[in-house]
N, C-alpha and C. Protein backbone atom coordinates (compact mmCIF):
# COMPACT_ATOMS: atom_id res chain seq x y z
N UNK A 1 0.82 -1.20 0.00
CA UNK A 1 0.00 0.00 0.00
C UNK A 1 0.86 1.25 0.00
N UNK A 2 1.90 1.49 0.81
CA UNK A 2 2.96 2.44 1.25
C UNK A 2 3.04 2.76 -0.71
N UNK A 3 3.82 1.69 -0.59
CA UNK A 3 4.94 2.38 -2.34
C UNK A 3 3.81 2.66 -3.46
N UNK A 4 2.74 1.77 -3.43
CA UNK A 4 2.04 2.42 -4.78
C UNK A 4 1.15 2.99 -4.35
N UNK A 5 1.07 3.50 -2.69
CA UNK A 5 0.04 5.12 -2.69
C UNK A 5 1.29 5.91 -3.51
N UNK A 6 1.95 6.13 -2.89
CA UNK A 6 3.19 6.62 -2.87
C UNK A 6 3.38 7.22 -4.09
N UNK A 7 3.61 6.03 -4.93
CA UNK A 7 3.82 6.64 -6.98
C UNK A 7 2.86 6.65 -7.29
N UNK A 8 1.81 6.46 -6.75
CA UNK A 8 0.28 7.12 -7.53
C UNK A 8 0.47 8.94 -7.15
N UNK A 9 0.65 9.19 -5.61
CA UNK A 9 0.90 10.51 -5.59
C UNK A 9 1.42 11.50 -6.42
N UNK A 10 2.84 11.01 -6.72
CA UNK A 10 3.65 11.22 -7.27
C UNK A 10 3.81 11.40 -8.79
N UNK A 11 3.10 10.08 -9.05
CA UNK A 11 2.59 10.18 -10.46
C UNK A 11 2.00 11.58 -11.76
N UNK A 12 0.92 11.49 -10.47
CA UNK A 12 0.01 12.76 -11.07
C UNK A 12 -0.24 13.71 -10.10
N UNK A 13 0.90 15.15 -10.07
CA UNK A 13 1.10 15.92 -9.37
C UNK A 13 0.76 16.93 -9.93
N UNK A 14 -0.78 17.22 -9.25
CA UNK A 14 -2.05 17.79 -10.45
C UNK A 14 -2.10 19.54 -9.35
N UNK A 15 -2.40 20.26 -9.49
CA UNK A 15 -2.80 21.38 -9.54
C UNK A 15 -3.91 21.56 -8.41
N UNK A 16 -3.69 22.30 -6.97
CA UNK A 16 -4.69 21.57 -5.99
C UNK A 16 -5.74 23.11 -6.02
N UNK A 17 -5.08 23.75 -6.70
CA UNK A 17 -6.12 25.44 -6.89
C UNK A 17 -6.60 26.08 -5.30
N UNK A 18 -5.00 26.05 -4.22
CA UNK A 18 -5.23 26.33 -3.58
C UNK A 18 -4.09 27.91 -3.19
N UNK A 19 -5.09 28.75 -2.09
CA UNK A 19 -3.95 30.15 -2.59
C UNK A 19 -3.22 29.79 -1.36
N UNK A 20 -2.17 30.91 -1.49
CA UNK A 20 -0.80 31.11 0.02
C UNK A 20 -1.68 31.50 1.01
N UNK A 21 -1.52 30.90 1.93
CA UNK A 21 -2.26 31.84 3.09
C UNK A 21 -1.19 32.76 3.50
N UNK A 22 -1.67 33.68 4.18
CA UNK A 22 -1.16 35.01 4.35
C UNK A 22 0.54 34.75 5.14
N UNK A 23 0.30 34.01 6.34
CA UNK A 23 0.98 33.53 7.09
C UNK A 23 2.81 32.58 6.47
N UNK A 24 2.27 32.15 4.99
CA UNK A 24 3.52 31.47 4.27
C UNK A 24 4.30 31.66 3.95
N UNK A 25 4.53 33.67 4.05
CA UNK A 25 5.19 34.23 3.61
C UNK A 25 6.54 34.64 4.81
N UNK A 26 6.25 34.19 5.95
CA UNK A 26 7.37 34.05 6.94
C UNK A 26 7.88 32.85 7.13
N UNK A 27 8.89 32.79 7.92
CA UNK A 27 9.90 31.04 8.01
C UNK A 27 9.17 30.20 8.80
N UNK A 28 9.74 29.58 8.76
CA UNK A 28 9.27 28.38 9.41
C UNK A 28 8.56 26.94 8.09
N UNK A 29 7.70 26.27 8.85
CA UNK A 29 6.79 25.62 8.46
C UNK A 29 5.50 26.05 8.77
N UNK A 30 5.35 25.05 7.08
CA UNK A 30 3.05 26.08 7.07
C UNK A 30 2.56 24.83 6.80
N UNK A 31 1.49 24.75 6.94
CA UNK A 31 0.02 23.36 6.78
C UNK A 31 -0.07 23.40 5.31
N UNK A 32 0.05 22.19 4.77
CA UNK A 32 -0.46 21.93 3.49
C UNK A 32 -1.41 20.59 3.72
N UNK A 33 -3.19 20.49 3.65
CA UNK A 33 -3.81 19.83 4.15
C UNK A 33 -4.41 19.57 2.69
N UNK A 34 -4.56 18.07 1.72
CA UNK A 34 -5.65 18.29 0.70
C UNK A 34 -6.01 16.98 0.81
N UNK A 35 -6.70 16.09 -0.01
CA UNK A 35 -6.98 14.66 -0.19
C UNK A 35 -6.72 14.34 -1.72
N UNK A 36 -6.59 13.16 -1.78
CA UNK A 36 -6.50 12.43 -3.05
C UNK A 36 -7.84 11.73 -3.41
N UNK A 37 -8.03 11.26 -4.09
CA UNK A 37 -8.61 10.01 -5.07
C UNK A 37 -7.60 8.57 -5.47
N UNK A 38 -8.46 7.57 -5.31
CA UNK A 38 -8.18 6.51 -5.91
C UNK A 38 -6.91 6.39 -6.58
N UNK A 39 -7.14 7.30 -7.55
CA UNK A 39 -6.36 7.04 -8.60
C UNK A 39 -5.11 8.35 -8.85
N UNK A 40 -5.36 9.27 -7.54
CA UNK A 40 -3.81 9.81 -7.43
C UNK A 40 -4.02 11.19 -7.92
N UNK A 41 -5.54 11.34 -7.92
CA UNK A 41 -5.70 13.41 -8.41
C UNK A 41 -5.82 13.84 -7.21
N UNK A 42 -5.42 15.08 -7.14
CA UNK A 42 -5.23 15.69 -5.96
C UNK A 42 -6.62 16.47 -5.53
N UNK A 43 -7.32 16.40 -4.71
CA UNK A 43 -8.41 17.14 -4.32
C UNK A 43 -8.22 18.30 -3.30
N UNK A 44 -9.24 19.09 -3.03
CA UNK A 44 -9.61 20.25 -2.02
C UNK A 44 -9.30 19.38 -0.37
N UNK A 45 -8.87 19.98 0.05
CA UNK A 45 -9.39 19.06 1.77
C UNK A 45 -10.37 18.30 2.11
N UNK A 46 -11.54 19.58 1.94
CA UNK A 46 -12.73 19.49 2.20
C UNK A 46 -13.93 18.60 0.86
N UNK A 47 -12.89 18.12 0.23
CA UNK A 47 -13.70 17.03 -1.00
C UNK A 47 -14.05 15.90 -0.79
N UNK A 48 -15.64 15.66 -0.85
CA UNK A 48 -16.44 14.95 -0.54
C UNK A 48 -15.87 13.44 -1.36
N UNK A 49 -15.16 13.65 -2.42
CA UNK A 49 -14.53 12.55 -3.18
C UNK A 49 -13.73 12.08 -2.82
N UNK A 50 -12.94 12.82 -1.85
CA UNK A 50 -11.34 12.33 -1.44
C UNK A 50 -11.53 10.85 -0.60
N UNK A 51 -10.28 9.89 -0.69
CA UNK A 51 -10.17 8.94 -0.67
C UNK A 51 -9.29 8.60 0.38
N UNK A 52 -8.02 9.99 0.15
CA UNK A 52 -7.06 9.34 1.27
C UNK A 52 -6.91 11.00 1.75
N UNK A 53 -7.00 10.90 2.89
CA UNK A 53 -6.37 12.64 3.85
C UNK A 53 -5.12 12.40 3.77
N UNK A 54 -4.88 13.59 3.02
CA UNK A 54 -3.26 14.12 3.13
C UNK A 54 -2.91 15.12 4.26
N UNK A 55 -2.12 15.35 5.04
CA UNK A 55 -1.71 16.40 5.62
C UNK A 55 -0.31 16.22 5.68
N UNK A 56 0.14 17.67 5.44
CA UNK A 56 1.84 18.13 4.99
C UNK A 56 2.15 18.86 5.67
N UNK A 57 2.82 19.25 5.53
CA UNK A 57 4.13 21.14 6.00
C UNK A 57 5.03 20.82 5.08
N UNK A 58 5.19 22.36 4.40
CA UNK A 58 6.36 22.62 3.73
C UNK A 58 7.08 23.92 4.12
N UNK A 59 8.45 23.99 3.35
CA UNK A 59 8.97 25.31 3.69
C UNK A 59 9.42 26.00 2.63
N UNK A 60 9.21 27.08 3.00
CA UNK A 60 9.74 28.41 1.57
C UNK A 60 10.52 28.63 1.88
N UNK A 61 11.56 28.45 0.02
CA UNK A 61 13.13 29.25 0.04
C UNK A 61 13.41 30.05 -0.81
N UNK A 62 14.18 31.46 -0.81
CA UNK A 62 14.07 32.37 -1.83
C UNK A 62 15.06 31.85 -2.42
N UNK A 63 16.17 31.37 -1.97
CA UNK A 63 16.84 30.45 -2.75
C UNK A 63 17.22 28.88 -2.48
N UNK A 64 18.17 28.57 -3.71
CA UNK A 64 18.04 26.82 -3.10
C UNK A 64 16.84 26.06 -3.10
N UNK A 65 16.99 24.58 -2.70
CA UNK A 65 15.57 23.75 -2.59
C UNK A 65 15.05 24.28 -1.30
N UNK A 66 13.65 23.45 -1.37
CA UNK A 66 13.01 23.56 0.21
C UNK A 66 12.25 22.28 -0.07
N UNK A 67 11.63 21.59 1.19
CA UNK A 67 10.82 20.38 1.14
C UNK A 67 9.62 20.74 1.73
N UNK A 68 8.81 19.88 0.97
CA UNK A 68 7.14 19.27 1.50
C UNK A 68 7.15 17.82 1.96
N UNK A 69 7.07 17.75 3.61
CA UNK A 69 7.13 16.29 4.09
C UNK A 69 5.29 16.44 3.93
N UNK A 70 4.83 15.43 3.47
CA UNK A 70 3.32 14.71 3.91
C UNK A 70 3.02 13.43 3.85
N UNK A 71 2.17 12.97 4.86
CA UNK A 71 1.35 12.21 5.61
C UNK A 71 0.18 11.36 4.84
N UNK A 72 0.05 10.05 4.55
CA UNK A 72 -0.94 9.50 3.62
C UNK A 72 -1.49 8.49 4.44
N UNK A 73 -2.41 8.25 5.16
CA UNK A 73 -2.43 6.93 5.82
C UNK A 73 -1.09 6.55 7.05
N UNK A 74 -0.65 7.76 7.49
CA UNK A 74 0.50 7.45 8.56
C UNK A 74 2.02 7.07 8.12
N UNK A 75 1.76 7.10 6.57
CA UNK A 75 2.89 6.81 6.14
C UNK A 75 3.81 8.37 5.40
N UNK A 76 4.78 8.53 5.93
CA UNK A 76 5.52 9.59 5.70
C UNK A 76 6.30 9.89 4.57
N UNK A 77 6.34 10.67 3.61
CA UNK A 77 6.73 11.07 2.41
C UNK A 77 7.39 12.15 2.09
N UNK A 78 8.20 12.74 1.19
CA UNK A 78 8.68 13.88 0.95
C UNK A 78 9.02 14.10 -0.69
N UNK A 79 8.53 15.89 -0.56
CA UNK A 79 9.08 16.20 -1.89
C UNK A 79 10.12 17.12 -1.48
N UNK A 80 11.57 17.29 -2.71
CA UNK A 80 12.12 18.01 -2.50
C UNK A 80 12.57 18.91 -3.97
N UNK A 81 12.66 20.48 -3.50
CA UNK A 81 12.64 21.10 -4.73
C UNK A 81 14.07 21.32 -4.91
N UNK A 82 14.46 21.31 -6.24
CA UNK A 82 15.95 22.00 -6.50
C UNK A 82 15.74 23.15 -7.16
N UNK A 83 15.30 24.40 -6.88
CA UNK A 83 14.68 25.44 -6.94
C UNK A 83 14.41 26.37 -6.17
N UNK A 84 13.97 27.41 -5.84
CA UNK A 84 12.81 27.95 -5.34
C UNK A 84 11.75 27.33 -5.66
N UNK A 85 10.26 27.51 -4.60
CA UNK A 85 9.30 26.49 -5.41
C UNK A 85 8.03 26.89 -4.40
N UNK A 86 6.92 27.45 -4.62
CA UNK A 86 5.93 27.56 -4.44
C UNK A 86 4.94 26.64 -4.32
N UNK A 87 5.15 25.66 -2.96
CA UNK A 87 4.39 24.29 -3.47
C UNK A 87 2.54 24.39 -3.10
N UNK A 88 2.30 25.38 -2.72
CA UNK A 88 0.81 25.10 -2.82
C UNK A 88 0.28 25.98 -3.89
N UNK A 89 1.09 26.69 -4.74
CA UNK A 89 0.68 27.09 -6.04
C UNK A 89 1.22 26.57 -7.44
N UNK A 90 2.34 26.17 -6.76
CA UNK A 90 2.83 25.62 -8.31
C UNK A 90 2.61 24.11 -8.65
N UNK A 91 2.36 23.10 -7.50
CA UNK A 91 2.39 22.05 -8.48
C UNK A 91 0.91 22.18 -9.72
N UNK A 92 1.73 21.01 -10.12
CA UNK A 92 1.14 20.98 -11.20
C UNK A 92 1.19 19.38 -11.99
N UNK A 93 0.81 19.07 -12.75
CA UNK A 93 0.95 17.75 -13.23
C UNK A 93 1.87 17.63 -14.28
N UNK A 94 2.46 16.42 -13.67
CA UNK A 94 3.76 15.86 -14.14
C UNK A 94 3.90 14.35 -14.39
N UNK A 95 3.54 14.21 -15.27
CA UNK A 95 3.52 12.76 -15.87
C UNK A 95 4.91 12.18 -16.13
N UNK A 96 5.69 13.25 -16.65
CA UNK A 96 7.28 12.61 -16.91
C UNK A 96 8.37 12.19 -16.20
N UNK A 97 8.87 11.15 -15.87
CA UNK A 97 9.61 11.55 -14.29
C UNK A 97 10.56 10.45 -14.76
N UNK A 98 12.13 11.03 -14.55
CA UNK A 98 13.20 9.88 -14.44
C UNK A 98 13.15 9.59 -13.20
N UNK A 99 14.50 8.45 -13.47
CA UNK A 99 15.23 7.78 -11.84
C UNK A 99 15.96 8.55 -11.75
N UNK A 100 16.81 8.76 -10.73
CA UNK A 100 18.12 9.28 -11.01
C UNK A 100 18.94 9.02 -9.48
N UNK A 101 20.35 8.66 -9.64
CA UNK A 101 21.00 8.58 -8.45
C UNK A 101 21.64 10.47 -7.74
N UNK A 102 20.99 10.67 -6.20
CA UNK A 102 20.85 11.22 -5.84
C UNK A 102 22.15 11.06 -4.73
N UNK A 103 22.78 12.24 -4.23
CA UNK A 103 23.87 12.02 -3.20
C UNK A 103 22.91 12.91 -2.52
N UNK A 104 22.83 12.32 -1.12
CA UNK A 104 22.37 13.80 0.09
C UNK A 104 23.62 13.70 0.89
N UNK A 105 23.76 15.07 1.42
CA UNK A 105 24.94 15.20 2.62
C UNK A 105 24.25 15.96 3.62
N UNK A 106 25.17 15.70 4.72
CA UNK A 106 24.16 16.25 6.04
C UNK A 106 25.89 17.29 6.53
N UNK A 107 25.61 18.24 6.64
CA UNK A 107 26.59 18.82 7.16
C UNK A 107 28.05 18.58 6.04
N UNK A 108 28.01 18.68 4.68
CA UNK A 108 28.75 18.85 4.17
C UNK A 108 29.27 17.43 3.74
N UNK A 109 28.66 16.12 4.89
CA UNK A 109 29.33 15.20 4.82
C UNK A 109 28.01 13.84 4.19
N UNK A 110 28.91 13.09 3.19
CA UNK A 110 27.51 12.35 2.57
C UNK A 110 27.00 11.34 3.53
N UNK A 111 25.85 11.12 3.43
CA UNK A 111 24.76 10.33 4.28
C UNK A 111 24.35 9.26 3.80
N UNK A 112 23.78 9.56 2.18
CA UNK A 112 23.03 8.59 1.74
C UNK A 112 23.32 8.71 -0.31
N UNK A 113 23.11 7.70 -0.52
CA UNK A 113 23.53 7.66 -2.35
C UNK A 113 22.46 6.42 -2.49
N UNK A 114 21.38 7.01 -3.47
CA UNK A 114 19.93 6.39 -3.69
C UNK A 114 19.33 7.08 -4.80
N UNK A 115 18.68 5.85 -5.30
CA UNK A 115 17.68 6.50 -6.51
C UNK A 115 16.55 7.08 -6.02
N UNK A 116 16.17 8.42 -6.88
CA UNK A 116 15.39 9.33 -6.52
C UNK A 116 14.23 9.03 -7.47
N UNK A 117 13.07 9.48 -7.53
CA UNK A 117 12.16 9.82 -9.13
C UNK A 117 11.95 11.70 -9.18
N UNK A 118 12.61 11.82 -9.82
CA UNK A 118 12.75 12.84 -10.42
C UNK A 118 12.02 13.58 -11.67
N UNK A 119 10.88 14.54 -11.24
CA UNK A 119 10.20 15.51 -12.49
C UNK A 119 10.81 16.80 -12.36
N UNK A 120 11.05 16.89 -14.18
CA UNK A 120 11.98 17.47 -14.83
C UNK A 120 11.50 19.34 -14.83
N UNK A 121 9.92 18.64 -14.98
CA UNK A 121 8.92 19.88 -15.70
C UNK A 121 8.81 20.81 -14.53
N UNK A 122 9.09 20.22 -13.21
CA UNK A 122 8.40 20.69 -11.67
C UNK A 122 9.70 21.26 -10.51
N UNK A 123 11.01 20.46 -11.68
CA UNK A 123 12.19 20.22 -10.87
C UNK A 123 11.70 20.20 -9.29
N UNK A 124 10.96 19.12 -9.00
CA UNK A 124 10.55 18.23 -8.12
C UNK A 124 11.46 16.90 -8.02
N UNK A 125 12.17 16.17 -6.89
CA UNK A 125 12.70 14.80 -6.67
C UNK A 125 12.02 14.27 -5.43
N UNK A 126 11.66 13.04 -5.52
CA UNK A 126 11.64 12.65 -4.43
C UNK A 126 11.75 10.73 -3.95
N UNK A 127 12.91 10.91 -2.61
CA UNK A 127 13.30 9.64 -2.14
C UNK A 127 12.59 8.39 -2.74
N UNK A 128 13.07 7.17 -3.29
CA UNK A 128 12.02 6.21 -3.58
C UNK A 128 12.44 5.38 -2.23
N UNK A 129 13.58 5.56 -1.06
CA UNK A 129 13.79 4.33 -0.21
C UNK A 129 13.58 5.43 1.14
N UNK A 130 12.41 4.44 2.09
CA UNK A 130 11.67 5.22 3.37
C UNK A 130 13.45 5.99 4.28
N UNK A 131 14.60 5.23 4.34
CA UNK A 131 15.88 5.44 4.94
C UNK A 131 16.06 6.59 4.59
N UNK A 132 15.82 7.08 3.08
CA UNK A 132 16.20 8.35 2.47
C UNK A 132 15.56 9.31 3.34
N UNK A 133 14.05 9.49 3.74
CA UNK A 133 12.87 10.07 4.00
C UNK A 133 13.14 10.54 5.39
N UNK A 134 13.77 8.93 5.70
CA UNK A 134 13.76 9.32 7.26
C UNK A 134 14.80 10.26 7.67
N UNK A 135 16.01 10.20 6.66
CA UNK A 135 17.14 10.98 6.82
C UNK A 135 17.13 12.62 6.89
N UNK A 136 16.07 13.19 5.82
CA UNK A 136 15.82 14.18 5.57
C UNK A 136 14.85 14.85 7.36
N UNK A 137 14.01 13.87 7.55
CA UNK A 137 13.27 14.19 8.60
C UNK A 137 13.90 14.29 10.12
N UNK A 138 14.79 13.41 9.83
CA UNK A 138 15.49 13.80 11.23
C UNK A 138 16.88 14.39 11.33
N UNK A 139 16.91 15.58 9.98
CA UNK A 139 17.53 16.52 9.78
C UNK A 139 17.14 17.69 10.00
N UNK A 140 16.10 17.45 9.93
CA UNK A 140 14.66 18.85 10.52
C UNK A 140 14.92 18.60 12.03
N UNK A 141 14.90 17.51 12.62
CA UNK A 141 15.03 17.35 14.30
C UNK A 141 16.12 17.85 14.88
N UNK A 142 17.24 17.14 14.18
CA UNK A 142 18.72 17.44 14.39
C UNK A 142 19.62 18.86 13.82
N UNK A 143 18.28 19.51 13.35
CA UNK A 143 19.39 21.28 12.42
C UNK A 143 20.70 21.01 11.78
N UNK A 144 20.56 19.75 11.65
CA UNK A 144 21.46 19.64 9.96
C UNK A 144 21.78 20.09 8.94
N UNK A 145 22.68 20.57 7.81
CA UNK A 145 22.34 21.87 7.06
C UNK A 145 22.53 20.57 5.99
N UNK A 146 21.72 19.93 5.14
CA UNK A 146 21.86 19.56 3.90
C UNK A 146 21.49 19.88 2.99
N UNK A 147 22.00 19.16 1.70
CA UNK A 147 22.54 19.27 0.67
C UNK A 147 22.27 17.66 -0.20
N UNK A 148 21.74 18.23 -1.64
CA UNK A 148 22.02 17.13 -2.67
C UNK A 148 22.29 17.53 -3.91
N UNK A 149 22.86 16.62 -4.85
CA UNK A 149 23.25 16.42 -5.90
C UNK A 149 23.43 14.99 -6.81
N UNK A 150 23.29 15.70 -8.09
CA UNK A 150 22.79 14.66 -8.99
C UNK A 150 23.13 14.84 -10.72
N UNK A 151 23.53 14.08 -11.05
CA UNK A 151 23.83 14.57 -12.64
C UNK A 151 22.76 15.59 -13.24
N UNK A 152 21.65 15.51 -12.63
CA UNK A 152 20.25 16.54 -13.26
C UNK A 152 20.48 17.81 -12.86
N UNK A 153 21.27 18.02 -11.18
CA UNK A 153 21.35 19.07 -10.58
C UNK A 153 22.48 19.05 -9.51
N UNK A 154 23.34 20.58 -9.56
CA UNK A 154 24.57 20.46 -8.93
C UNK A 154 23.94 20.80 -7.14
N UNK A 155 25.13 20.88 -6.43
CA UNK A 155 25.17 20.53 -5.32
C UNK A 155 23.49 21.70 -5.11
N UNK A 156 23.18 21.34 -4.33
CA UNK A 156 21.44 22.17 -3.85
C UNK A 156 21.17 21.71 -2.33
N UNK A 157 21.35 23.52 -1.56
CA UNK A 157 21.25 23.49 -0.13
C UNK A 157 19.68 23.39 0.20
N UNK A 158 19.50 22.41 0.89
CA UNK A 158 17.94 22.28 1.17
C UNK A 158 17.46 23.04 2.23
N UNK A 159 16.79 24.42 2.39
CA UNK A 159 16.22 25.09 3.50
C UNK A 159 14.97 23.87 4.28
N UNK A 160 15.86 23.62 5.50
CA UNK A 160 14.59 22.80 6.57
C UNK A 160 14.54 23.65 7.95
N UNK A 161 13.56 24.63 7.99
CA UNK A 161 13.36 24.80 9.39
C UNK A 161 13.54 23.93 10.44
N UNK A 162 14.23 25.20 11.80
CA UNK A 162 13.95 24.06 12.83
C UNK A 162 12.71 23.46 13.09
N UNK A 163 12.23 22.42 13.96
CA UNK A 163 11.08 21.97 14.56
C UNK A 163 10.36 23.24 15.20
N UNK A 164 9.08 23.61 15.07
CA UNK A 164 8.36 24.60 15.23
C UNK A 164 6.43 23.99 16.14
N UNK A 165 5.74 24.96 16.36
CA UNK A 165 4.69 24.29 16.44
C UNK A 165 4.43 23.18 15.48
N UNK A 166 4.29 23.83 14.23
CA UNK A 166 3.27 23.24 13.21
C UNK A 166 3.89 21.85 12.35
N UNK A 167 5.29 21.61 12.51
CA UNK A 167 6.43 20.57 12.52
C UNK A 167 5.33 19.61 13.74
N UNK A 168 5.79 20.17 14.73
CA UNK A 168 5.60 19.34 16.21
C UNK A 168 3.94 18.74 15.60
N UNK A 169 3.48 19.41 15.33
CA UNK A 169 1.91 18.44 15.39
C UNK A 169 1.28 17.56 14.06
N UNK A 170 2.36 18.39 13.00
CA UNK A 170 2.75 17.37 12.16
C UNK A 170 3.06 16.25 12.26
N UNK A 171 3.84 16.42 13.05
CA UNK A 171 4.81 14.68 13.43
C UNK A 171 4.08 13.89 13.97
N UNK A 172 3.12 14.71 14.86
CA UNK A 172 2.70 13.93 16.09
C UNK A 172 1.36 13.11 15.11
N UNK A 173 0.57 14.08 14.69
CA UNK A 173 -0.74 13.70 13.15
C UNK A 173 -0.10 11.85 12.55
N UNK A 174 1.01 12.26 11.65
CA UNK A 174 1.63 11.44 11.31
C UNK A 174 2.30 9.93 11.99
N UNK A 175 2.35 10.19 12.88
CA UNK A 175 2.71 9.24 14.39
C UNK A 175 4.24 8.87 14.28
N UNK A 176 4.70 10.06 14.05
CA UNK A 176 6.43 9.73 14.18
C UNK A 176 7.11 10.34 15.44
């Protein structure tokens, strides 16, 4: 269930037609709450269709990547941008997606070397092995300053806030 909610998510990373709340525009972490369908379209929260409750936090970076960890059924996930990246306005659907081998470093120093799935159109990556996921997440715990790279994209500092309220009840939602 985990891996092919997982690349169904991932799959079709559709357009959730939701605005910034006012509040997203300072640091930290913000609520990204929507549902899916069956078959991996992204719905409103509040959609009477939705299938599976999503709830997220992501973080804004004016430069560099930033990540969206979310929550599917208790199972924990992440996107990460090599960009700047507006994730409750910009995704969008992305059907095209390589593999690609991914280096993360935690403090300058490497951690982990793993295939990623990678959209090109969204410059969106994200972990295909839970070790990867977990690494990133308890880099948010630990104020780790990482970093990845990849033949697609050179070295890219990932902005992760420290643990904050909205982290903390994240985690807790999620049961990590």
């Amino acid at each position: 269930m985990k891996s092919s909610l997982s690349i169904c998510v991932v799959a079709l990373v559709a357009a959730a037609g939701f605005t910034m709340p006012a509040q997203a525009q300072s640091s930290g972490w913000q609520e990204y709450d929507f549902s899916i369908s069956a078959d991996g379209a992204w719905l409103d929260s509040d959609d009477p269709d939705g299938k599976y409750a999503v709830n997220g936090v992501y973080a804004a970076a004016a430069e560099g990547g930033s990540a969206m960890f979310y929550c599917v059924d208790e199972e924990l996930a992440v996107f990460v941008s090599t960009e700047p990246f507006d994730f409750v306005n910009d995704m969008r659907q992305s059907n095209r997606k390589v593999t690609i081998t991914v280096r993360l470093s935690a403090d300058e120093e490497e951690v982990n070397r793993s295939d990623w799935r990678y959209f090109p159109s969204v410059k969106l990556a994200q972990p295909a092995k839970y070790t990867t996921i977990a690494k990133l997440y308890n880099a948010v715990v630990k104020q780790e300053a990482m970093s990845m790279s990849s033949s697609r994209f050179s070295d890219v500092s990932i902005t992760l806030p420290p643990v904050d309220s909205t982290f903390a009840a994240f985690s807790r939602d999620c049961g990590m």
